[in-house]
Protein backbone atom coordinates (compact mmCIF):
# COMPACT_ATOMS: atom_id res chain seq x y z
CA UNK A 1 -43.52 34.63 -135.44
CA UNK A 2 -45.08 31.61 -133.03
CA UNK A 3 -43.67 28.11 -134.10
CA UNK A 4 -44.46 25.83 -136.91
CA UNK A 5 -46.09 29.36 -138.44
CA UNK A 6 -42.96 29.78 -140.81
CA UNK A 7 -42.32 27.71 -144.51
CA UNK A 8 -39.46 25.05 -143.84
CA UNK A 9 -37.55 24.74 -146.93
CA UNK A 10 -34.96 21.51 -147.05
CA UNK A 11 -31.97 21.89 -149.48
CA UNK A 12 -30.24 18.93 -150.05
CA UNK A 13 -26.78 19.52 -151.73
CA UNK A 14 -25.35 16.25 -153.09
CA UNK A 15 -21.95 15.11 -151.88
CA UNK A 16 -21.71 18.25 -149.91
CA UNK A 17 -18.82 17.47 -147.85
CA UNK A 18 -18.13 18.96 -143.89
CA UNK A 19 -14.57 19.50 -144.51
CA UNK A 20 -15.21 21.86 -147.55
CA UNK A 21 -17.25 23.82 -145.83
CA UNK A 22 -14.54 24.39 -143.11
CA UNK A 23 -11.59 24.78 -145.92
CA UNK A 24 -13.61 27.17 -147.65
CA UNK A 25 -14.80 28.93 -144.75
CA UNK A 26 -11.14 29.47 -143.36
CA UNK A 27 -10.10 30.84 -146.52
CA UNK A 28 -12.97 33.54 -146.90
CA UNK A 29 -14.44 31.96 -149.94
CA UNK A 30 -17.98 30.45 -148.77
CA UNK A 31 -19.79 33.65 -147.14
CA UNK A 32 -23.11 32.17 -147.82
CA UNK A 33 -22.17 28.76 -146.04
CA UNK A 34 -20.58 31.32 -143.15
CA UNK A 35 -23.21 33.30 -142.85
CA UNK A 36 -25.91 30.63 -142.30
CA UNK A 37 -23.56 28.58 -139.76
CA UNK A 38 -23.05 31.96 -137.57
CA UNK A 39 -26.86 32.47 -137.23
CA UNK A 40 -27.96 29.23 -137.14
CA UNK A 41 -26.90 25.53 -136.21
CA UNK A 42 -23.91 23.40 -137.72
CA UNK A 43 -23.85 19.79 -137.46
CA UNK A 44 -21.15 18.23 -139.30
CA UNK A 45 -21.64 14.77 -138.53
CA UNK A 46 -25.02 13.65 -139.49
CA UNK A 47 -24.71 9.80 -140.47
CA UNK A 48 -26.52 8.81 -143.47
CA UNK A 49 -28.60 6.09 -144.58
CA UNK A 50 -26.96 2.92 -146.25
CA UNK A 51 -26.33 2.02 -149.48
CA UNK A 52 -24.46 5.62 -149.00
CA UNK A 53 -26.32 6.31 -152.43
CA UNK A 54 -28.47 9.25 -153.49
CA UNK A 55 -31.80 7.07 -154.16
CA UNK A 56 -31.72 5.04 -151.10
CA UNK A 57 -30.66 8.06 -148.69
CA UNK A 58 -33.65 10.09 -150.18
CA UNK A 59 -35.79 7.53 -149.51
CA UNK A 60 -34.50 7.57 -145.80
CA UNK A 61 -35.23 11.03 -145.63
CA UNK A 62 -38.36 11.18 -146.88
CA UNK A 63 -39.62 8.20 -145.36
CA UNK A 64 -38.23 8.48 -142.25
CA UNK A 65 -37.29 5.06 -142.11
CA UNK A 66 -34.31 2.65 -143.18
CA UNK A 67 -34.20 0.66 -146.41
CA UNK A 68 -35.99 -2.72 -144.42
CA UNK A 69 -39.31 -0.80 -144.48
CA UNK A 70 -38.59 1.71 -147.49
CA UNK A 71 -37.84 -1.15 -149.42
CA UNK A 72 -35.34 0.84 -152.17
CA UNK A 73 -31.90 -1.19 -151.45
CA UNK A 74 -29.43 0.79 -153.64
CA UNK A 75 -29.39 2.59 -157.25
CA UNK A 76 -28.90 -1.07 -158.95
CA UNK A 77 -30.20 -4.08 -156.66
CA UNK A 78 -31.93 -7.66 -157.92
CA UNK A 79 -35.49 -8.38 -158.01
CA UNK A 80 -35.60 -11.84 -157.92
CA UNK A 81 -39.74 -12.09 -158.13
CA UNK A 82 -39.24 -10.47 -162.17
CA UNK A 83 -35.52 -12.02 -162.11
CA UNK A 84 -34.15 -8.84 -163.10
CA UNK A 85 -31.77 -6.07 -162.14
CA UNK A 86 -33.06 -3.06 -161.53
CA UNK A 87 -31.26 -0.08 -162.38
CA UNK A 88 -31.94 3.34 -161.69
CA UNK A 89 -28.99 4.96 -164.23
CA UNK A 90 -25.56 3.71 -163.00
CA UNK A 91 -23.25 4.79 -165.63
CA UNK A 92 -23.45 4.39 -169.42
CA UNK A 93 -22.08 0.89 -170.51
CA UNK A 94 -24.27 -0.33 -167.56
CA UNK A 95 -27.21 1.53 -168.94
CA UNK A 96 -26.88 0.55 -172.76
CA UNK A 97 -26.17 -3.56 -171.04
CA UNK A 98 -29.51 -3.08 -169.13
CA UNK A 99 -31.78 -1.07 -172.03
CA UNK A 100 -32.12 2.46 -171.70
CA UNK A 101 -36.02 1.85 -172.28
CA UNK A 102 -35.69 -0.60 -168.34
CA UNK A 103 -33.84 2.15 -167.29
CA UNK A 104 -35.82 4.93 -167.55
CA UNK A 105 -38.56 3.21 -166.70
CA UNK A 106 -37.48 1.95 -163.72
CA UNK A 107 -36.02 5.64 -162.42
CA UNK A 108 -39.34 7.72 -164.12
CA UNK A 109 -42.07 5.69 -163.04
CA UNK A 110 -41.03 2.18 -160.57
CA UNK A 111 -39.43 3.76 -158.12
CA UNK A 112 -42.02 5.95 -157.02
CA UNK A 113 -44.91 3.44 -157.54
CA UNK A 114 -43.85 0.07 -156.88
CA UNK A 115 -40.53 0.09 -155.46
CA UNK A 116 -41.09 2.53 -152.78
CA UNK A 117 -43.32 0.77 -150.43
CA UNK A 118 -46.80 1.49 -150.18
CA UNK A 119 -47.14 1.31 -146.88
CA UNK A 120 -44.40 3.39 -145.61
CA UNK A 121 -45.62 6.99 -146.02
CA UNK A 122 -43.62 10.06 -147.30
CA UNK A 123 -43.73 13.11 -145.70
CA UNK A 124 -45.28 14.68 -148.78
CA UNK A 125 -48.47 12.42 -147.91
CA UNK A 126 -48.37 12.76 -144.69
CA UNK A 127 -48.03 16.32 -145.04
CA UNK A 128 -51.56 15.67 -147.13
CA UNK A 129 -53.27 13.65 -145.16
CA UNK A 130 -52.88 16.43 -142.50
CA UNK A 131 -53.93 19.17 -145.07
CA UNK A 132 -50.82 21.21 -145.67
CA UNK A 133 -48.87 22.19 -148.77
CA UNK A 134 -45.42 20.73 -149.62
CA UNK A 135 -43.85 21.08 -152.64
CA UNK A 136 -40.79 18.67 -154.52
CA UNK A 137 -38.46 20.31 -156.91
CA UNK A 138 -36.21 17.77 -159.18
CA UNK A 139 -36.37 15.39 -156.26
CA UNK A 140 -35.95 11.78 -157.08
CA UNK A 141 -38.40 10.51 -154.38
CA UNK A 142 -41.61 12.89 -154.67
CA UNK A 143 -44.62 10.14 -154.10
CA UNK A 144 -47.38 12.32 -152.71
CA UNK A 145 -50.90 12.58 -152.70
CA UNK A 146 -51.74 15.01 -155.16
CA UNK A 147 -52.53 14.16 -158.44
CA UNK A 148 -49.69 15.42 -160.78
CA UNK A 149 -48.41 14.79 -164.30
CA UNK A 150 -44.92 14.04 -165.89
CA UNK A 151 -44.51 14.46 -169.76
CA UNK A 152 -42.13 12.86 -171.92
CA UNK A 153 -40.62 14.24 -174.84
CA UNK A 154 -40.44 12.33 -178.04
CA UNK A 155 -37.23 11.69 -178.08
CA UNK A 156 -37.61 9.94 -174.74
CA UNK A 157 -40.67 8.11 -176.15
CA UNK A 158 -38.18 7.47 -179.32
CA UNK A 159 -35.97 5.64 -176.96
CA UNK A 160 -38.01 3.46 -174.45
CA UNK A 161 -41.86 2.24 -174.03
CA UNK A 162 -42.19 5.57 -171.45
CA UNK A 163 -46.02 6.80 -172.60
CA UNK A 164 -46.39 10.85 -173.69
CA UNK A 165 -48.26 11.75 -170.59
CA UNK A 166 -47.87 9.45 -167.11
CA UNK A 167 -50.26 10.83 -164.34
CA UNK A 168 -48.58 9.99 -160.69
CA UNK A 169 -49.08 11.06 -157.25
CA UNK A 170 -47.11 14.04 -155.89
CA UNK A 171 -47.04 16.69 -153.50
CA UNK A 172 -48.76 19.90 -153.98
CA UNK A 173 -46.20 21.50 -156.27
CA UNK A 174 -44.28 19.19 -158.35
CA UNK A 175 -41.58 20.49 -160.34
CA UNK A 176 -39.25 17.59 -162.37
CA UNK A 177 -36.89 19.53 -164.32
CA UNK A 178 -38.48 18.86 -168.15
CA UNK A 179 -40.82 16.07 -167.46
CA UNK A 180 -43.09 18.61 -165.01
CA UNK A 181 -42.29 21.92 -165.18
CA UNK A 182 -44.91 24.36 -163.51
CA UNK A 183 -43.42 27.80 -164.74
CA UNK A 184 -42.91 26.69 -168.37
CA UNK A 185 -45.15 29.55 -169.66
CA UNK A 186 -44.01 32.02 -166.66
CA UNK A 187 -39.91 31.57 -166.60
CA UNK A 188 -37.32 30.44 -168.76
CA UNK A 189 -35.57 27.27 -166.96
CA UNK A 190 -32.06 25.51 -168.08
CA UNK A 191 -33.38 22.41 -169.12
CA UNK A 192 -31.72 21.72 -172.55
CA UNK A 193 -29.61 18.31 -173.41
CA UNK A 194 -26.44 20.33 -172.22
CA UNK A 195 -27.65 21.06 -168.66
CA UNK A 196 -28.85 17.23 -167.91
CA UNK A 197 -32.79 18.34 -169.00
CA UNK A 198 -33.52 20.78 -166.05
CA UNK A 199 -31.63 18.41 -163.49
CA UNK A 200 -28.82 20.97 -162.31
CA UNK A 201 -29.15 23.43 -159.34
CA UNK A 202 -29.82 26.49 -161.38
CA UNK A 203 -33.33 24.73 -162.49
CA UNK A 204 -33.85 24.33 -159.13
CA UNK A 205 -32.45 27.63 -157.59
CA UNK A 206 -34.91 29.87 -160.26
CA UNK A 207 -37.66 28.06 -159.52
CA UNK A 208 -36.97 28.17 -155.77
CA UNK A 209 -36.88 32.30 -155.99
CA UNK A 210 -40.02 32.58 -158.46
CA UNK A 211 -41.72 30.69 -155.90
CA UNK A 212 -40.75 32.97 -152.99
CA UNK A 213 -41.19 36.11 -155.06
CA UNK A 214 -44.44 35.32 -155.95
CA UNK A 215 -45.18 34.28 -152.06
CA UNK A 216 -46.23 30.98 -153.99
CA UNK A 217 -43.86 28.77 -151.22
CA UNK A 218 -45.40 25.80 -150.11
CA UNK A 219 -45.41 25.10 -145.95
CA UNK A 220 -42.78 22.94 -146.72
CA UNK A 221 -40.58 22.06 -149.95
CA UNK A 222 -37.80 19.72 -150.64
CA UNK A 223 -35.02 21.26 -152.91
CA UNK A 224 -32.70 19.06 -154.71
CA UNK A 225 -28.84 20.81 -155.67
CA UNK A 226 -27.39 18.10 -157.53
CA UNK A 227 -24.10 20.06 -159.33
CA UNK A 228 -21.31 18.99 -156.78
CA UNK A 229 -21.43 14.97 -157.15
CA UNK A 230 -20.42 14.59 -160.76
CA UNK A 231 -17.19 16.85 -160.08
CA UNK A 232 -16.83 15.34 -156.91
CA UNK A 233 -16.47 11.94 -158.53
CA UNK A 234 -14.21 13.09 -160.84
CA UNK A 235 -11.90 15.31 -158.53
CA UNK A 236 -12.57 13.26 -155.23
CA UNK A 237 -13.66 15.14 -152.09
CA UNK A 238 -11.29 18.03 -152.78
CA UNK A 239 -13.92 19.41 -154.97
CA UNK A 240 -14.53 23.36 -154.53
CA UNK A 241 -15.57 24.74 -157.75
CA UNK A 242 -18.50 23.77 -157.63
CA UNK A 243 -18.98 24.17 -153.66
CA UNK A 244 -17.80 27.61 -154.08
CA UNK A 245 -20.94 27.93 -156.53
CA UNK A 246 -23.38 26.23 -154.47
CA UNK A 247 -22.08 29.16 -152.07
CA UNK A 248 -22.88 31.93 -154.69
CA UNK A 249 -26.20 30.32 -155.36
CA UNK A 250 -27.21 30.15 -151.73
CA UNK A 251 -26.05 33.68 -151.34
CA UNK A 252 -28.58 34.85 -153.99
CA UNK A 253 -31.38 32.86 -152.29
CA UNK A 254 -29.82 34.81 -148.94
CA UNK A 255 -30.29 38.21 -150.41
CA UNK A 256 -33.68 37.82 -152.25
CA UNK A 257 -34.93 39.65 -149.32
CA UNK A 258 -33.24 42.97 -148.20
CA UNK A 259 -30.99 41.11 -146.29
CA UNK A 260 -30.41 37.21 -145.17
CA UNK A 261 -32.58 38.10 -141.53
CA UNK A 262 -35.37 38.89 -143.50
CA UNK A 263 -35.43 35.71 -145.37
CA UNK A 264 -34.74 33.71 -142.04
CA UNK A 265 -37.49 35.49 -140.59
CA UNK A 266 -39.55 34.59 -143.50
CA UNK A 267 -38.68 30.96 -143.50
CA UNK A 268 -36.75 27.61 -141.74
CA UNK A 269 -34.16 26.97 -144.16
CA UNK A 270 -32.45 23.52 -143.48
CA UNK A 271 -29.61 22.67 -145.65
CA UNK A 272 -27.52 19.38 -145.60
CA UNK A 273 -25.46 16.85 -147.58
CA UNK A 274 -26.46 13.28 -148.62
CA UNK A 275 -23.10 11.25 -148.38
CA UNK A 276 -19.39 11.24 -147.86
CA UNK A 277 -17.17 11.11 -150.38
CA UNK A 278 -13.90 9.11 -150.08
CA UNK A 279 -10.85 9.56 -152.20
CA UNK A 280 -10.03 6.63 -154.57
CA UNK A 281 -6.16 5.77 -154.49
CA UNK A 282 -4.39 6.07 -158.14
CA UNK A 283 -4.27 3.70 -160.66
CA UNK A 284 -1.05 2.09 -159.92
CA UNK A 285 -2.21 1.14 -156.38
CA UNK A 286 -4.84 -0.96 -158.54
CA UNK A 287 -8.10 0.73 -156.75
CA UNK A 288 -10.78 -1.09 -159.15
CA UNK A 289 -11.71 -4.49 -157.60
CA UNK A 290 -13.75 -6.52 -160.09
CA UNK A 291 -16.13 -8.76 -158.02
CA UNK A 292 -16.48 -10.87 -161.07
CA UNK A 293 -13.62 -11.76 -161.38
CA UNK A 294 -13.00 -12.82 -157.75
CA UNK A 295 -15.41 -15.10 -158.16
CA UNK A 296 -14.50 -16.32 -161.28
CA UNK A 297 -15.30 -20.30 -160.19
CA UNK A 298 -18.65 -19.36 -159.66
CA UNK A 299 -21.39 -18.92 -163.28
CA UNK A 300 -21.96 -14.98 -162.55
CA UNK A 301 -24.62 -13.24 -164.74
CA UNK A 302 -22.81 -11.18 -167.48
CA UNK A 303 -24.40 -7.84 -167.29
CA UNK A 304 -27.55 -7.32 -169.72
CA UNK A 305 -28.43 -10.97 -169.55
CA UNK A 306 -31.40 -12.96 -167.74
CA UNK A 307 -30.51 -15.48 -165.23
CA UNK A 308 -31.35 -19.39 -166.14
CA UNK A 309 -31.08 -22.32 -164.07
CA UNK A 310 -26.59 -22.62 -164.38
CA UNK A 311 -26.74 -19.25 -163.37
CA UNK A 312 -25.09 -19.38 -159.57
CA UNK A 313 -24.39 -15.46 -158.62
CA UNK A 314 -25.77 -12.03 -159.19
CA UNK A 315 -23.93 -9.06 -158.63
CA UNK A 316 -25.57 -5.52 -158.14
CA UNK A 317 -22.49 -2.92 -157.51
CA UNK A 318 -23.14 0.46 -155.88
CA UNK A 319 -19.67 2.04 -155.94
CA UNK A 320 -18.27 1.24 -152.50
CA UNK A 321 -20.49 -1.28 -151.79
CA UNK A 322 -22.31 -4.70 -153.19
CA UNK A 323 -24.88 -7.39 -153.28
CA UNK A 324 -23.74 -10.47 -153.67
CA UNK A 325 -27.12 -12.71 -154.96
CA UNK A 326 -26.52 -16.50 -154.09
CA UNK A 327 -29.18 -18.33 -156.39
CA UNK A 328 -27.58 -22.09 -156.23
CA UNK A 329 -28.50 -23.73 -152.64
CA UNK A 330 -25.65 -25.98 -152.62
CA UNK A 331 -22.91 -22.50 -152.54
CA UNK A 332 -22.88 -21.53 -149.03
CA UNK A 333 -22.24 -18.17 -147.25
CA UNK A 334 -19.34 -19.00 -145.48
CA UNK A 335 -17.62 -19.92 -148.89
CA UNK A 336 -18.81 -17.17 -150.90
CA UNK A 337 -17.56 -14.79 -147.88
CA UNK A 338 -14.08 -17.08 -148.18
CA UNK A 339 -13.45 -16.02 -151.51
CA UNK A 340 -14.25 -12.11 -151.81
CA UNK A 341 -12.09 -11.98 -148.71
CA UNK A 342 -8.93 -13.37 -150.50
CA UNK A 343 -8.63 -9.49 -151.90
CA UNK A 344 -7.62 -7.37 -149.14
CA UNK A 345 -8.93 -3.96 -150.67
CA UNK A 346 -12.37 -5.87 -149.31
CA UNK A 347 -13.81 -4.14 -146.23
CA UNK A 348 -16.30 -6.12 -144.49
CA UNK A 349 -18.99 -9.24 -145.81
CA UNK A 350 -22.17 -9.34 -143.93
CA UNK A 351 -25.00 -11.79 -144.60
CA UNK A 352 -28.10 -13.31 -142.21
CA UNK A 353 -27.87 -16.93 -141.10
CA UNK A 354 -30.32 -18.42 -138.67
CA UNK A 355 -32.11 -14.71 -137.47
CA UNK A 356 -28.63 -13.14 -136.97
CA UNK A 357 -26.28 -11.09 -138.84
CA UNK A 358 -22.88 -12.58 -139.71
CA UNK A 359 -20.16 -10.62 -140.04
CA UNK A 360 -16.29 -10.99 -141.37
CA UNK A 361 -13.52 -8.82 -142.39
CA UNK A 362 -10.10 -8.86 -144.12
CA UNK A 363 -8.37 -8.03 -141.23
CA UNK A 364 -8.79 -11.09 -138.79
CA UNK A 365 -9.82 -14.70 -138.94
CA UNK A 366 -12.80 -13.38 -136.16
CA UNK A 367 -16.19 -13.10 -136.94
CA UNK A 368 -18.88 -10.77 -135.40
CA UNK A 369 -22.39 -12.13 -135.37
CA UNK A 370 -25.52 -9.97 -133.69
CA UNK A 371 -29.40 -9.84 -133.63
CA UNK A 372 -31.59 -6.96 -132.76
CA UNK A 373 -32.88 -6.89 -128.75
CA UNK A 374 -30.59 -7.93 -125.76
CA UNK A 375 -28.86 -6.58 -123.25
CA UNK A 376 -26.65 -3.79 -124.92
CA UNK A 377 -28.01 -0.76 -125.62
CA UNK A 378 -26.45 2.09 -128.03
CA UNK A 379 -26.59 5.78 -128.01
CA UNK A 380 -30.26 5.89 -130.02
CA UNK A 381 -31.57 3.51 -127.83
CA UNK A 382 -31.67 0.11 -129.98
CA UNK A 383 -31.06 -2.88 -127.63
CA UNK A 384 -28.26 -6.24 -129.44
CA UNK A 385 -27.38 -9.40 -128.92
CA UNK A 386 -23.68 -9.61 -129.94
CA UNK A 387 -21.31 -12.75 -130.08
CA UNK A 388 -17.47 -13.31 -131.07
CA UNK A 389 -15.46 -10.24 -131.98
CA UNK A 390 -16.55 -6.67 -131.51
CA UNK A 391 -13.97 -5.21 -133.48
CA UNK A 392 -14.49 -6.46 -136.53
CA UNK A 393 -17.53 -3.65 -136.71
CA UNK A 394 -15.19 -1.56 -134.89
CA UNK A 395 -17.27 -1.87 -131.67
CA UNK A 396 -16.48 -0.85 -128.23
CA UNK A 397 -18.35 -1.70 -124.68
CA UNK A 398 -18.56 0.66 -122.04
CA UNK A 399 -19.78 0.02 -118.61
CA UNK A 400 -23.25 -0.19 -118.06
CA UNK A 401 -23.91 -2.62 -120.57
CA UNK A 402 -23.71 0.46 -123.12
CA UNK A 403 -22.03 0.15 -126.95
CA UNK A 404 -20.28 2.75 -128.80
CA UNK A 405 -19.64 2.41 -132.48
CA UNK A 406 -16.13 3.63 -134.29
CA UNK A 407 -15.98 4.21 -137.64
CA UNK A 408 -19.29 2.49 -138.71
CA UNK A 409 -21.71 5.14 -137.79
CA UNK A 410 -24.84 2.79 -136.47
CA UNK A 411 -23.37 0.38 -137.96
CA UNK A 412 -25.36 -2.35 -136.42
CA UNK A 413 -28.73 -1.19 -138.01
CA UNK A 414 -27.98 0.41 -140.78
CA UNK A 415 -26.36 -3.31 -141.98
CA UNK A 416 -29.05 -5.24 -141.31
CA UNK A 417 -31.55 -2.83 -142.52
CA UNK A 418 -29.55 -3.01 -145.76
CA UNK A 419 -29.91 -6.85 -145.42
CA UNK A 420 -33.28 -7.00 -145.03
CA UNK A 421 -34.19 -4.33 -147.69
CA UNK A 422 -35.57 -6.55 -150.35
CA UNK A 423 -36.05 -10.56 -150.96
CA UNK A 424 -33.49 -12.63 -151.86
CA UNK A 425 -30.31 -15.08 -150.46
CA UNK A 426 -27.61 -12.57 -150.47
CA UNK A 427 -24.41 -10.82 -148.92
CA UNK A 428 -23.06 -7.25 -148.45
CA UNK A 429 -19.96 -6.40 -149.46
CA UNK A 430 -18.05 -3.23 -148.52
CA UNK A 431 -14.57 -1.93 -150.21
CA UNK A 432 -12.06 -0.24 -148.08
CA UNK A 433 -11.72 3.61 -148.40
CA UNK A 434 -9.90 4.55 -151.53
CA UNK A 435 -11.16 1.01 -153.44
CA UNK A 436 -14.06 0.62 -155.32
CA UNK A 437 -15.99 -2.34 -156.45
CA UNK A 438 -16.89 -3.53 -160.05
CA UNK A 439 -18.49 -5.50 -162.52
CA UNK A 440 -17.76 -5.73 -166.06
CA UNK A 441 -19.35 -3.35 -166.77
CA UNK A 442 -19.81 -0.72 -164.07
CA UNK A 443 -18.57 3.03 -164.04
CA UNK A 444 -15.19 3.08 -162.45
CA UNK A 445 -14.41 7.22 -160.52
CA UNK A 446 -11.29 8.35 -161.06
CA UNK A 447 -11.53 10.97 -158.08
CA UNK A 448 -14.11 9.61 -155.07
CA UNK A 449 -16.58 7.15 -154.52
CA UNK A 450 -19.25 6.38 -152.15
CA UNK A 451 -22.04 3.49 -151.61
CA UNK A 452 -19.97 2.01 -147.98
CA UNK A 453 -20.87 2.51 -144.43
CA UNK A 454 -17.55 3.91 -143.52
CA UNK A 455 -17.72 6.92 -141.51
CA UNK A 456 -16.08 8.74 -144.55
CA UNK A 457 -18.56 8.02 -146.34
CA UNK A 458 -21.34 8.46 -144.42
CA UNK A 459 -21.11 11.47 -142.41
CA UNK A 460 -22.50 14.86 -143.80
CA UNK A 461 -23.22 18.02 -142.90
CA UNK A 462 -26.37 19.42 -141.54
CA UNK A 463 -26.93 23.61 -141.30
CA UNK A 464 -30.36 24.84 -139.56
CA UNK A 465 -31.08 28.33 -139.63
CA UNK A 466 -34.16 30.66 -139.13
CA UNK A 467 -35.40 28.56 -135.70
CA UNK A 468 -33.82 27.48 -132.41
CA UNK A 469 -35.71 24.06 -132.51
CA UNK A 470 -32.77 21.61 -132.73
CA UNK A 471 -32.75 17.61 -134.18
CA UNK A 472 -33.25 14.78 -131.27
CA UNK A 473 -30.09 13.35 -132.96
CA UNK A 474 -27.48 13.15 -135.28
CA UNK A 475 -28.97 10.75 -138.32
CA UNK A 476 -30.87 11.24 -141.53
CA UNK A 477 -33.22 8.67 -140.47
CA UNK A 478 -34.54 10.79 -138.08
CA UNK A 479 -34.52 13.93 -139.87
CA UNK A 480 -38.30 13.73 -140.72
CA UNK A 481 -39.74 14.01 -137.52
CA UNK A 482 -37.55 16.87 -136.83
CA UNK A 483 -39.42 18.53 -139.83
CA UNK A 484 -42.59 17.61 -139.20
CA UNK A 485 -42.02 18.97 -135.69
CA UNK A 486 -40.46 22.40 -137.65
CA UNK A 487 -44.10 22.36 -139.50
């Protein structure tokens, strides 16, 4: 079959982790996950976007670009044009503090429209701009350019201001488990109260082999598997339960055909994770840092509330990682960056001062500070300025004017794309693995965590099988070209 002739078909498996895969492969138990790494392409080390969260790393994806031009910062992050948090469902005290009605607003209809910036394209539109079929099932980020429909139920109108019937843009086929469900009348779907509404992989998986069955596959089609990252945060990144049934549930897609060659032949199938996981330390070794409360001298908005003139910080907490909102122009940086580093479960503090990033950690009384363009090039070809202490980034400089990162995965632009993601005076804050940050308020995993830029947490797995055509390199960011070039 020539090239770009064949359906691509992008599974993404949340908090699919590379060291399952090669547990669970040495022990015989993930024949699906063996099968497709044998006959196709394994790369276990594809660094994600940061935040390390779901939202943000879609949008990454999809976009092809980093949060700067994206624009969607993390699953909770401060707007401070409507001086308001926005939250796209954290966990539940957070939710009830924020309204349920802001929630779901924000997640259903915000992110898509407003908070997703216009003018960085999805592939879904450029996909229709060029005139060929894609297709979104249950996938958070779907902005398109056909014109699609999501339905509420009443009991979601009960709860919020959400109208019965919201018309949005979409791709082609646009399946979001209840709210826009194509096969309603066709195929029963698990989309009750018990299995999260139609947001669990066997939604997804059913309507993924009605589709092929039916030879109704768009060219290409985004598949969201989203069953591994609740367990995961329970159990930490020893999870296999559910690994083992993403495995039985790929195998099925596998054999639809007469055998898993005549599927490949059929289709580009392109699975892949969306963020480490790393293992948060037990309760005696005091893993929970509450940001609040290390800044306790400082008038931090209590969760729920609206900020007033006393109010001095903001906190928006994404796991494994924070924003740090300075609204009071006489608290400085430097001071701010003093006091979160008093707690030495604290990773790293980053802000911008003067057109350069500033960087400190726990570890040292150094600082790192760096600006894009310069002399020193890295491995994907981005040119930096860099002053004071490399390692504090874990940084290392070769000969040739050449720099090699350690266990910050391109670390340099994925932290100031992060900085520059949305408006606002503010710093990043990072927990060590095995800590995780906290409000008052904020859900607290007993088993792993993500949200850093740790290498743990940001490298993921990425299988290719059914073409020879192989990524230019080893990041999410660029994933989308890689696609479009598979179309």
């Amino acid at each position: 079959m020539p090239a770009g002739s064949k359906p691509v078909m992008l599974i993404v498996i949340d908090s699919l982790l590379s060291s399952t895969i090669h547990e669970g492969i040495a022990q015989g138990r993930l024949p699906a996950f063996r099968y497709l790494i044998e006959h196709g392409q394994f790369y276990p080390n594809l660094i994600s976007s940061f935040p390390t969260m779901s939202v943000t790393i879609d949008s990454t994806l999809l976009t092809g670009t980093y949060p700067d031009r994206h624009r969607v910062p993390g699953l909770i992050w401060y707007n401070t044009g409507e001086e308001r948090l926005i939250n796209y469902g954290t966990g539940p005290l957070e939710l009830l503090k924020h309204g349920v009605s802001r929630v779901l607003h924000s997640s259903m209809l915000e992110l898509n429209e407003t908070h997703l910036h216009p003018g960085t394209p999805t592939i879904f539109e450029e996909l229709g701009q060029a005139g060929i079929s894609s297709g979104s099932i249950n996938g958070t980020i779907y902005r398109g350019s056909a014109t699609q429909s999501l339905h509420m139920p009443w009991w979601i109108r009960l709860v919020s201001s959400l109208p019965k019937t919201k018309v949005v843009k979409a791709p082609d086929y646009f399946s979001f488990a209840r709210f826009a469900n194509p096969l309603r009348e066709r195929i029963r779907l698990p989309d009750g109260p018990f299995v999260r509404f139609g947001f669990n992989t066997a939604f997804a998986l059913e309507t993924v082999l009605h589709l092929l069955k039916t030879n109704a596959l768009p060219k290409f089609t985004y598949v969201y598997f989203p069953d591994i990252d609740k367990p995961s945060h329970k159990n930490g990144p020893s999870e296999f339960a559910t690994v083992e049934q993403a495995d039985k549930q790929l195998s099925r897609l596998l054999y639809i055909e007469d055998s898993p060659e005549r599927l490949l032949d059929r289709l580009t199938l392109v699975i892949m994770g969306d963020s480490g996981v790393s293992a948060i330390k037990s309760n005696s070794e005091q893993p929970y840092v509450r940001l609040d409360r290390l800044l306790q001298p400082y008038r931090v908005l209590h969760t729920g509330h609206s900020p007033n003139a006393q109010t001095d910080l903001v906190l928006a907490v994404n796991e494994t990682m924070a924003y740090v909102y300075k609204r009071s122009s006489h608290i400085t940086y430097r001071e701010l960056a003093s006091a979160v580093l008093t707690d030495k479960r604290i990773d790293i503090v980053a802000w911008c001062e003067e057109g350069r990033v500033v960087v400190r950690n726990t570890e040292s009384q150094e600082e790192l500070t760096f600006k894009r363009g310069g002399g020193l090039t890295d491995k994907y070809g981005q040119c930096w300025t860099l002053d004071g202490q490399p390692d504090v980034l874990d940084l290392r400089l070769t000969g040739g004017n050449s720099l090699e990162y350690g266990r910050f995965p391109d670390g340099l632009e994925r932290l100031l794309a992060a900085l520059n993601s949305h408006e606002g005076d503010k710093l990043v804050v990072t927990a060590k693995c095995g800590y995780e940050l906290c409000d008052r308020y904020s859900p607290k995993h007993k088993g792993g965590a993500h949200g850093s830029f740790h290498s743990v947490e940001s490298l993921v797995p990425l299988i290719v099988a059914g073409t020879h055509e192989q990524p230019d390199t080893d990041r999410i960011v660029d994933l989308k070209t890689y696609l479009l070039k598979l179309l």
